[in-house]
Protein backbone atom coordinates (compact mmCIF):
# COMPACT_ATOMS: atom_id res chain seq x y z
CA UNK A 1 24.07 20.88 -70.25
CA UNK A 2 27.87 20.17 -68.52
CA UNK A 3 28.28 16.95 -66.84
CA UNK A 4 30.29 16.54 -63.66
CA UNK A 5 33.79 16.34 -63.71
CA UNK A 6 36.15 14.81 -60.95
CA UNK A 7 37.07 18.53 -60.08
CA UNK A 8 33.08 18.99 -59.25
CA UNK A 9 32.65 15.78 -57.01
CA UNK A 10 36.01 16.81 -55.41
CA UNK A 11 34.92 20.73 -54.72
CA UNK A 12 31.82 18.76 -53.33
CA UNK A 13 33.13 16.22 -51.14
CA UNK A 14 35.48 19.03 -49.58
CA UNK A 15 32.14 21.19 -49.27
CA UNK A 16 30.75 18.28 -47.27
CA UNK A 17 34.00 17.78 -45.64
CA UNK A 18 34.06 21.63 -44.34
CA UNK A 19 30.16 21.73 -43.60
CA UNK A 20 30.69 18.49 -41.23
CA UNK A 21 34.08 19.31 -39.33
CA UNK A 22 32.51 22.76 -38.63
CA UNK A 23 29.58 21.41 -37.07
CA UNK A 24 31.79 18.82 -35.00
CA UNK A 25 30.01 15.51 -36.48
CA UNK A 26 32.17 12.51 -37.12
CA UNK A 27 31.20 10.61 -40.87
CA UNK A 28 29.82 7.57 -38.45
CA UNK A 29 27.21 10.26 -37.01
CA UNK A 30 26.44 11.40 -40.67
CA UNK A 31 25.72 8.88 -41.98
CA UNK A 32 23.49 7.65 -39.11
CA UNK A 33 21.73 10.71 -39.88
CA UNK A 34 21.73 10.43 -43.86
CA UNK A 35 21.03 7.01 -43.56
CA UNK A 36 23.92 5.85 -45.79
CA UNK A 37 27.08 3.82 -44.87
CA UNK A 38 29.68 5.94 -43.15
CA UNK A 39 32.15 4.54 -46.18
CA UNK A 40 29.90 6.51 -48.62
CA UNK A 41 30.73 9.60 -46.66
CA UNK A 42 34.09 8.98 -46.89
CA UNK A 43 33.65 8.30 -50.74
CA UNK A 44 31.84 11.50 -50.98
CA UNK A 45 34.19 13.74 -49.08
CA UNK A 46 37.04 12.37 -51.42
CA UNK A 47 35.14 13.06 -54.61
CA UNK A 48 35.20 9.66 -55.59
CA UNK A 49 31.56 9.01 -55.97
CA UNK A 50 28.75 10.73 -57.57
CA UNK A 51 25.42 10.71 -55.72
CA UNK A 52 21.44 11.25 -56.03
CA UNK A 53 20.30 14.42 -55.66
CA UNK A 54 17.69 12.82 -53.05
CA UNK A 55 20.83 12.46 -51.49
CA UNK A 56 22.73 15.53 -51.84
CA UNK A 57 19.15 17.33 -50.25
CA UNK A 58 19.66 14.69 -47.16
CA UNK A 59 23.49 16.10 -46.39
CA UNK A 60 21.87 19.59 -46.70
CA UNK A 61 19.39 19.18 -43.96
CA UNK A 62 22.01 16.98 -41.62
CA UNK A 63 24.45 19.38 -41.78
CA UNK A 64 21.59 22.28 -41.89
CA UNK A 65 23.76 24.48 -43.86
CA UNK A 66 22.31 26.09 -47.34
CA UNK A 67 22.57 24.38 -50.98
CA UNK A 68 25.07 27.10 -52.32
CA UNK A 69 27.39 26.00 -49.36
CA UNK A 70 27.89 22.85 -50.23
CA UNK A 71 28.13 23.58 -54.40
CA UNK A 72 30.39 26.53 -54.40
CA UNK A 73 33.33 26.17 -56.04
């Protein structure tokens, strides 16, 4: 069992980062969509904040791209 490091939130947040500006959607519009505050999608995109997995599966399906695209390295 490995815990996250910063490097994994980082590789996450840019994951998030890519899925997003691909798709066109500002952080306002997702979090309107995850339901979170749009400075918690900035937090996540700079790998500054470790989140749920409830919440990580909520990204996925607003950005309606696959799990290993947003936890690749």
């Amino acid at each position: 069992h490995r815990r996250s490091k910063p490097t994994d939130l980082a590789t996450f947040g840019a994951n998030v980062r890519r899925e997003r500006v691909a798709r066109k959607i500002t952080q306002e519009r997702l979090a309107e969509l995850v339901d979170i505050n749009p400075r918690t999608v900035q937090k996540i995109e700079a790998g500054k904040l470790n989140i749920l997995l409830t919440t990580v599966w909520r990204l996925q399906h607003a950005l309606d791209c696959s799990w290993d695209s947003l936890m690749r390295r």
